[in-house]
C-alpha atoms as a PDB file:
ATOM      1  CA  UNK A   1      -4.449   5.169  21.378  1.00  0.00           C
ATOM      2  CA  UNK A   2      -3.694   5.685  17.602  1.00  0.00           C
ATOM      3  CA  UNK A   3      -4.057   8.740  15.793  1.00  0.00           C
ATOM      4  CA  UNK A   4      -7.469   8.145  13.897  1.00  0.00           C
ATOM      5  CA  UNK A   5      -9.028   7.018  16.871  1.00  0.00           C
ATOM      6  CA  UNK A   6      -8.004   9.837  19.257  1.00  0.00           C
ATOM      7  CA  UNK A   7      -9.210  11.898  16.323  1.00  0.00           C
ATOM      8  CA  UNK A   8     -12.598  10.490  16.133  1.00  0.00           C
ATOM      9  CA  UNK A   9     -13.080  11.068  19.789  1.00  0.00           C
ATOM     10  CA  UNK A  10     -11.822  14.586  19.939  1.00  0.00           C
ATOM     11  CA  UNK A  11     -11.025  15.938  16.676  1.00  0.00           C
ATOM     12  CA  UNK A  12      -9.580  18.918  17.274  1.00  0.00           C
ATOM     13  CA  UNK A  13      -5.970  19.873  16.964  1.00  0.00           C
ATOM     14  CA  UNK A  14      -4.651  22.630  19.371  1.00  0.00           C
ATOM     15  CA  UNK A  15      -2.101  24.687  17.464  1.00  0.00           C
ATOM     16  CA  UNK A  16       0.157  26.551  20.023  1.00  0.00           C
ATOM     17  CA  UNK A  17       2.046  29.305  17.636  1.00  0.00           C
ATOM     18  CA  UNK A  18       4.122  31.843  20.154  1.00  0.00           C
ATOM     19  CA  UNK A  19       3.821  29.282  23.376  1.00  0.00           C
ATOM     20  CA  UNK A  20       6.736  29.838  25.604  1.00  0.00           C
ATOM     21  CA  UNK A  21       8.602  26.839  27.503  1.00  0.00           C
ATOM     22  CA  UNK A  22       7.482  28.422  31.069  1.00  0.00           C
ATOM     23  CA  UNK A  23       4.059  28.688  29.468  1.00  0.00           C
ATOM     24  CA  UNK A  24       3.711  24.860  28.351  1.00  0.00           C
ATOM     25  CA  UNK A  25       3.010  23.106  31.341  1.00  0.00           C
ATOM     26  CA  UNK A  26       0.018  24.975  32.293  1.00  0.00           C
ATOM     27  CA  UNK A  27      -1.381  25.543  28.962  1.00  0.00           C
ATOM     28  CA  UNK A  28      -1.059  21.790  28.134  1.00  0.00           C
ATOM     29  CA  UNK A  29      -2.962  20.905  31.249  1.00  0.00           C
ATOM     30  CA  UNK A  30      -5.861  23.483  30.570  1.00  0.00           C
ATOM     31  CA  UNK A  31      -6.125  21.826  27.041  1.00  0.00           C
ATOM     32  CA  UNK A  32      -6.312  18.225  28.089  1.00  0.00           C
ATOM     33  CA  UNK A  33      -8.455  19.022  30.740  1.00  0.00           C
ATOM     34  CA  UNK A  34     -11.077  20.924  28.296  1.00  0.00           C
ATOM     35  CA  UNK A  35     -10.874  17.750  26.461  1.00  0.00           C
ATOM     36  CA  UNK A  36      -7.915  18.010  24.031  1.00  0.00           C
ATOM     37  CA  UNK A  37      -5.766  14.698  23.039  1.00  0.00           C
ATOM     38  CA  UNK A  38      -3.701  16.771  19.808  1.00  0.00           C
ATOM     39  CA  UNK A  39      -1.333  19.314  20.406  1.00  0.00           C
ATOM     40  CA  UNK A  40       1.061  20.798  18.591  1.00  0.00           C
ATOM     41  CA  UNK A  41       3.366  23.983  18.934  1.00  0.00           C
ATOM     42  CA  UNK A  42       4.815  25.324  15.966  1.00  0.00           C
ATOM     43  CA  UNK A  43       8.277  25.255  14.968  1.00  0.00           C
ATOM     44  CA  UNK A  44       8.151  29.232  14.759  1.00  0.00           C
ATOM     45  CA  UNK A  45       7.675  29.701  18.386  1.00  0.00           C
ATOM     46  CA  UNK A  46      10.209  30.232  20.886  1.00  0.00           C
ATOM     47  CA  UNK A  47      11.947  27.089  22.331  1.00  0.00           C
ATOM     48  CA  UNK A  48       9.623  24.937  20.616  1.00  0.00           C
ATOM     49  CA  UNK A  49      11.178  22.253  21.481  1.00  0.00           C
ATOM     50  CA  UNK A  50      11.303  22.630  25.002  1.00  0.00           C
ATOM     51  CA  UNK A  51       7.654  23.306  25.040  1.00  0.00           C
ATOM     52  CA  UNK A  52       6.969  19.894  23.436  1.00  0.00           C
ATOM     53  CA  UNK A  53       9.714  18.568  25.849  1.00  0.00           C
ATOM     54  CA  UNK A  54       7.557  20.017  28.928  1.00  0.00           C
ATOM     55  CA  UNK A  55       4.362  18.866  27.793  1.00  0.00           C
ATOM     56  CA  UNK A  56       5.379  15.707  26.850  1.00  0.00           C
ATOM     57  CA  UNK A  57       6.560  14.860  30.465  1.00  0.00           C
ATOM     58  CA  UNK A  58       3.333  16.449  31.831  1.00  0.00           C
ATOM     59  CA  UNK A  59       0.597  15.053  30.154  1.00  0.00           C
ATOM     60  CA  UNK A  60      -0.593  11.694  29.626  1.00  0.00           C
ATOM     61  CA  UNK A  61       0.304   9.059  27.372  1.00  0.00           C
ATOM     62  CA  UNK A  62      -3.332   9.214  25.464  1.00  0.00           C
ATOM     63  CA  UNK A  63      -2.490  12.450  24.563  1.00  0.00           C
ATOM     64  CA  UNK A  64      -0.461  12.731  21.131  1.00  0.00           C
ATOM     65  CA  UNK A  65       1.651  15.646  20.897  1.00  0.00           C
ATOM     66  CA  UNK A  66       4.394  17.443  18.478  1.00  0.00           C
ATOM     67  CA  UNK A  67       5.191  20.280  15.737  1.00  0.00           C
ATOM     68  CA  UNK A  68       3.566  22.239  13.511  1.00  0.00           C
ATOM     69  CA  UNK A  69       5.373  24.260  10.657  1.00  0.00           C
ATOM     70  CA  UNK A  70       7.744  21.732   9.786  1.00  0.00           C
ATOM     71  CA  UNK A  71       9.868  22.510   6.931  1.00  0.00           C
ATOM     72  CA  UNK A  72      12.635  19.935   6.950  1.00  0.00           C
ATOM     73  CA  UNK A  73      13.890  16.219   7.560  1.00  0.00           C
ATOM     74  CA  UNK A  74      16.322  17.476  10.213  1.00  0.00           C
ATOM     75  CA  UNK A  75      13.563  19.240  11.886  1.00  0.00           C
ATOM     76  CA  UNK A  76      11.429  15.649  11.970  1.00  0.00           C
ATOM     77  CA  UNK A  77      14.361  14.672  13.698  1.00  0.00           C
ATOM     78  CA  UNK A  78      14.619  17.054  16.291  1.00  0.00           C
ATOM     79  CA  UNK A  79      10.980  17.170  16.904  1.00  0.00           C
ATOM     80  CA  UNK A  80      11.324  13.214  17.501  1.00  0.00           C
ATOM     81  CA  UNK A  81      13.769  13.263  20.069  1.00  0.00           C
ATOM     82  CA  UNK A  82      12.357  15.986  22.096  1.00  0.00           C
ATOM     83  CA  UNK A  83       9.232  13.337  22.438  1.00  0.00           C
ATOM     84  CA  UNK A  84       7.273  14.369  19.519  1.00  0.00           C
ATOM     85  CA  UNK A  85       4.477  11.801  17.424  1.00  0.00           C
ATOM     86  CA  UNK A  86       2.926  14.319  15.557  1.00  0.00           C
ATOM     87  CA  UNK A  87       4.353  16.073  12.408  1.00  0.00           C
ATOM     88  CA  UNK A  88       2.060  18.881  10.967  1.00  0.00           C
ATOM     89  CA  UNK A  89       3.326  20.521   8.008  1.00  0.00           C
ATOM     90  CA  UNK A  90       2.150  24.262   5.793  1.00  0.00           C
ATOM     91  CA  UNK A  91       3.107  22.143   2.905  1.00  0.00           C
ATOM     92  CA  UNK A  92       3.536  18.653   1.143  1.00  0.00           C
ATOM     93  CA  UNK A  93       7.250  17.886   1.076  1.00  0.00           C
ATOM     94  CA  UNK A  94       7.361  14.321  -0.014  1.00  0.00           C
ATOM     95  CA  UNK A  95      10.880  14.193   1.711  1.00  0.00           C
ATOM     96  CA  UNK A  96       9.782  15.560   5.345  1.00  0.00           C
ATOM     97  CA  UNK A  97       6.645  12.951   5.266  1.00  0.00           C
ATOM     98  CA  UNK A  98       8.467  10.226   4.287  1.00  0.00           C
ATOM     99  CA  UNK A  99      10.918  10.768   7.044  1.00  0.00           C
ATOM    100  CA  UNK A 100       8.127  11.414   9.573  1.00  0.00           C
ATOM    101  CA  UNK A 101       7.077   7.963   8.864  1.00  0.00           C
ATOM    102  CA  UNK A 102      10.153   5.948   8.364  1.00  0.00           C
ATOM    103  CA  UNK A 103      10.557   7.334  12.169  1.00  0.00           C
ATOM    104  CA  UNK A 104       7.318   5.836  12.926  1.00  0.00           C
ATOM    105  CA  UNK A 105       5.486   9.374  13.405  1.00  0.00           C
ATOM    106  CA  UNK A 106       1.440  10.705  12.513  1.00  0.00           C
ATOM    107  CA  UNK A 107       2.120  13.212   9.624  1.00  0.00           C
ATOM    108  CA  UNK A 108      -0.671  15.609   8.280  1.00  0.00           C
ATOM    109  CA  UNK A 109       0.656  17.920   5.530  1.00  0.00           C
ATOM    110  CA  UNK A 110      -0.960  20.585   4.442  1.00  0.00           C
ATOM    111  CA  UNK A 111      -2.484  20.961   1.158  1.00  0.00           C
ATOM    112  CA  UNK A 112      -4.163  23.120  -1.092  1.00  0.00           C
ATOM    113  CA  UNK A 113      -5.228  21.465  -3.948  1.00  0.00           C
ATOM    114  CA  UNK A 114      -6.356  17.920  -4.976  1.00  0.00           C
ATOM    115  CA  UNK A 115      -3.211  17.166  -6.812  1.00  0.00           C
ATOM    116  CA  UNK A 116      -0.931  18.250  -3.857  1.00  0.00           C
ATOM    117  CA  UNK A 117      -3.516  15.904  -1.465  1.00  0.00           C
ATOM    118  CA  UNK A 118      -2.705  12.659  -3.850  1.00  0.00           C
ATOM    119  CA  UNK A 119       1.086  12.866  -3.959  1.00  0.00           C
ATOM    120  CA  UNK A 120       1.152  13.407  -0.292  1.00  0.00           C
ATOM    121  CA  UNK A 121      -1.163  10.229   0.407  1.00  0.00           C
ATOM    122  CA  UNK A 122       1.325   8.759  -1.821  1.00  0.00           C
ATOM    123  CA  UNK A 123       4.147   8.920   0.417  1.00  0.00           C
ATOM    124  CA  UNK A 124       2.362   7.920   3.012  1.00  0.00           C
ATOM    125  CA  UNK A 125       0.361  11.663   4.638  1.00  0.00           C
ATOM    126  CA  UNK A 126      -2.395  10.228   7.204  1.00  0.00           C
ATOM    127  CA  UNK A 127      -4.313  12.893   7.074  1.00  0.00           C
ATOM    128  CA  UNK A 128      -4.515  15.602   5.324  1.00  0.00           C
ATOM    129  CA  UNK A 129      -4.679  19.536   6.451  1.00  0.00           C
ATOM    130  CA  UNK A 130      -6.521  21.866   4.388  1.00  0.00           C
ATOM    131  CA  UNK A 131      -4.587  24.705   4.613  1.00  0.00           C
ATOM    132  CA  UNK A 132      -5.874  27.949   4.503  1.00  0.00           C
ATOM    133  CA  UNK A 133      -8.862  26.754   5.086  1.00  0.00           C
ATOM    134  CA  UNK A 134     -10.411  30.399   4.483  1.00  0.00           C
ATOM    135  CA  UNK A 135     -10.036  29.631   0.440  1.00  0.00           C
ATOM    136  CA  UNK A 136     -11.107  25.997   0.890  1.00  0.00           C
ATOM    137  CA  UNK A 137     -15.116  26.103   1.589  1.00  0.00           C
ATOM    138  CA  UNK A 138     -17.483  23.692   2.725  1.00  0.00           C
ATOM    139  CA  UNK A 139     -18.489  22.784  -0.865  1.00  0.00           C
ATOM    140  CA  UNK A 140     -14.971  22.714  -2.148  1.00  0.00           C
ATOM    141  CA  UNK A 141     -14.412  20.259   1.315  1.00  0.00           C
ATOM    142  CA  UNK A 142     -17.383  17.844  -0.335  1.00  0.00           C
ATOM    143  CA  UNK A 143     -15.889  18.001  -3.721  1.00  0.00           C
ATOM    144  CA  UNK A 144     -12.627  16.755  -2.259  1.00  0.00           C
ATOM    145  CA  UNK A 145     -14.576  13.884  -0.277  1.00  0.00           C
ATOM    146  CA  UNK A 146     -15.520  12.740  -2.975  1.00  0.00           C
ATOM    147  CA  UNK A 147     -12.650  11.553  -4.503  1.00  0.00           C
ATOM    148  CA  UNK A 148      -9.962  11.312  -0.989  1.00  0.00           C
ATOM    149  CA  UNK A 149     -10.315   7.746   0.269  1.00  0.00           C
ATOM    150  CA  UNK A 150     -13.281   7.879   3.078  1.00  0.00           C
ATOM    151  CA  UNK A 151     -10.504   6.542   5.869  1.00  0.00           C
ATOM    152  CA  UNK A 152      -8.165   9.879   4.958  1.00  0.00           C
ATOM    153  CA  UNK A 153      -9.257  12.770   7.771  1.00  0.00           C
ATOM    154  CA  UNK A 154      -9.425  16.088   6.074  1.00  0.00           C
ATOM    155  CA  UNK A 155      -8.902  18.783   8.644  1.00  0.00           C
ATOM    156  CA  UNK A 156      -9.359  22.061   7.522  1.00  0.00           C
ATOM    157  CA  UNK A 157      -7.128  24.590   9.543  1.00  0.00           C
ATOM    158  CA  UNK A 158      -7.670  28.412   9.653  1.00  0.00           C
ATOM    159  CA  UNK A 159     -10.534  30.555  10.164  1.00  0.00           C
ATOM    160  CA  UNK A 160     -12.450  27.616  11.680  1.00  0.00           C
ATOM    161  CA  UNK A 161     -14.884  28.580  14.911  1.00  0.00           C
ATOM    162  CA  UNK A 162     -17.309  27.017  16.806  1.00  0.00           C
ATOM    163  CA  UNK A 163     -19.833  28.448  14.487  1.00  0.00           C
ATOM    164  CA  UNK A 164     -18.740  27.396  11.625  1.00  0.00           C
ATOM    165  CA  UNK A 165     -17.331  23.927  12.345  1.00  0.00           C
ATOM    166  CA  UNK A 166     -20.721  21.776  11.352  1.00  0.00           C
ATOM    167  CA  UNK A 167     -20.661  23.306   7.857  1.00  0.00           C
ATOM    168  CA  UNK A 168     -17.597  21.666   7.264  1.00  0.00           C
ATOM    169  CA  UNK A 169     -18.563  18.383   9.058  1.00  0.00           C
ATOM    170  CA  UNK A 170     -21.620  18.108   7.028  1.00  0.00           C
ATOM    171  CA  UNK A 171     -19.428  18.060   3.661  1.00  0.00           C
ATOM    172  CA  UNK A 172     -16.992  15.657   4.809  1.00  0.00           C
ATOM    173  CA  UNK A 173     -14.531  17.443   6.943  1.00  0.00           C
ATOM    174  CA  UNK A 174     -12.799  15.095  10.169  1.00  0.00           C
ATOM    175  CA  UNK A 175     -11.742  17.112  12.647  1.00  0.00           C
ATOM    176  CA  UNK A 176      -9.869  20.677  13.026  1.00  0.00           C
ATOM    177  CA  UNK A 177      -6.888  22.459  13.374  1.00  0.00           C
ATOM    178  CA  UNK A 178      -7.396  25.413  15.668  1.00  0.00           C
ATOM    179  CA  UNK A 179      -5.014  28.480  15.863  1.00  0.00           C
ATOM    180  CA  UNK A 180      -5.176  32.242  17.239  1.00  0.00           C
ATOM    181  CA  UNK A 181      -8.829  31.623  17.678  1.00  0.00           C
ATOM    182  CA  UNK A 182      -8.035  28.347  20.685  1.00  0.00           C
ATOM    183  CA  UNK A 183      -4.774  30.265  21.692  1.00  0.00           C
ATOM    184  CA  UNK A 184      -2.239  33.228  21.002  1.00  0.00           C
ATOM    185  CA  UNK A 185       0.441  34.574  23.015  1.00  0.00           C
ATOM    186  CA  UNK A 186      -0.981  36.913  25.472  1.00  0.00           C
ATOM    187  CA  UNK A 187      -4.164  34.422  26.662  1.00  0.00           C
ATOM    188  CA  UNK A 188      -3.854  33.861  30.360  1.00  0.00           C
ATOM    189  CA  UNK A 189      -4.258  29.871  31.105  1.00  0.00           C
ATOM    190  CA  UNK A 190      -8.143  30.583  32.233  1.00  0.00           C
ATOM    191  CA  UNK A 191      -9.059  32.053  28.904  1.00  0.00           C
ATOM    192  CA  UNK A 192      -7.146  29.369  26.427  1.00  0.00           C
ATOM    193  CA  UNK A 193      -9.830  27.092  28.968  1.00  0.00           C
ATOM    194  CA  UNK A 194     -12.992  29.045  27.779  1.00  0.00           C
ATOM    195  CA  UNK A 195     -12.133  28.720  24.544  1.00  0.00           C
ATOM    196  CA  UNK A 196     -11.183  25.278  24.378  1.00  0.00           C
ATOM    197  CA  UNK A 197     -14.340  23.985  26.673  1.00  0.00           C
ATOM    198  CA  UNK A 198     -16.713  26.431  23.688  1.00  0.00           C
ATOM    199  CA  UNK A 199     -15.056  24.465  20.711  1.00  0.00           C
ATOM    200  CA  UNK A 200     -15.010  20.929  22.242  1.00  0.00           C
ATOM    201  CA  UNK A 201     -18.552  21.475  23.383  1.00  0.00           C
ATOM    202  CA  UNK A 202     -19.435  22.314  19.844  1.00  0.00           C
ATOM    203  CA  UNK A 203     -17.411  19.099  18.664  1.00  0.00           C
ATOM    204  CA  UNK A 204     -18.998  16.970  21.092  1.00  0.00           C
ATOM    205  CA  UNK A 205     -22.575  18.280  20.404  1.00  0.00           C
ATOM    206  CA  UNK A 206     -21.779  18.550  16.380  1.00  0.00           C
ATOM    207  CA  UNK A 207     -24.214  16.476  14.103  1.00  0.00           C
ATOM    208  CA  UNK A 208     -23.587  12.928  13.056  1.00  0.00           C
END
């Protein structure tokens, strides 16, 4: 299943910051089975690689995994051979997203401002992450619609809760990424569940 299309159907994007390798496994299988297709674990958390390494040979196929807070080209690299597709970004490094795709990978970088969203679509970004989204509101979200090609997700990460997801949706937003408020180190496997089931029920009950 391609990116855009898992998005569609599940549109959230679990961001694992702090998830330790004998933590993966478990934590993975709690996600996917709350509904979850998009992980990622950041490249600030311990052994992330080996996280993405564990996951990858634990979950399904239909479910698209890799980094978050990637910085570099060598770091694409890395994050492809330990099984990665996905390359999520805090900024818009033409160099890092054109590597991501030369190696055939999903990129979303994250962006802040309209001119930072074009030259990332440029080099080929296919979606964009709106990033924090605590400074980017709802309206500023439908101002940005406006001009983004309708087939670019926006998916504004930070802050975002059930509550406040259809806001977004209603203005043009995609789909989510979700940090400390899905998971943070600490969460036993039963509580990252809760709060996966309460945001997936809120995607899957959102308003077309």
């Amino acid at each position: 299943m391609d990116f855009k299309t898992t998005l569609q159907q599940s549109g959230l994007i679990a961001i694992l910051r702090g998830l330790r390798p004998e933590q993966a496994q478990e934590i993975g299988e709690r996600l996917y089975a709350a509904g979850f297709r998009l992980i990622e674990v950041p490249l600030n958390s311990p052994e992330p690689l080996e996280s993405l390494r564990i996951m990858r040979e634990a979950l399904p196929d239909d479910c698209l995994l890799g980094a978050g807070t990637v910085m570099t080209t060598d770091q694409v690299d890395a994050v492809k051979e330990a099984g990665g597709q996905l390359i999520v970004m805090p900024h818009s490094d033409p160099q890092v997203i054109k590597r991501a795709k030369a190696l055939g990978m999903v990129c979303t970088p994250g962006v802040a401002t309209p001119t930072e969203a074009f030259a990332a679509l440029k080099v080929g970004a296919d979606a964009l992450k709106l990033f924090p989204a605590e400074q980017i509101s709802p309206a500023i979200v439908k101002a940005w619609r406006a001009v983004v090609p309708a087939d670019i997700p926006m998916l504004p990460v930070g802050g975002i809760t059930p509550e406040n997801m259809q806001e977004y949706l209603n203005n043009g937003a995609n789909g989510f990424g979700l940090g400390s408020s899905l998971w943070k180190a600490g969460m036993t496997p039963v509580q990252v569940y809760e709060h996966a089931t309460r945001f997936m029920d809120a995607w899957h009950h959102r308003s077309q």
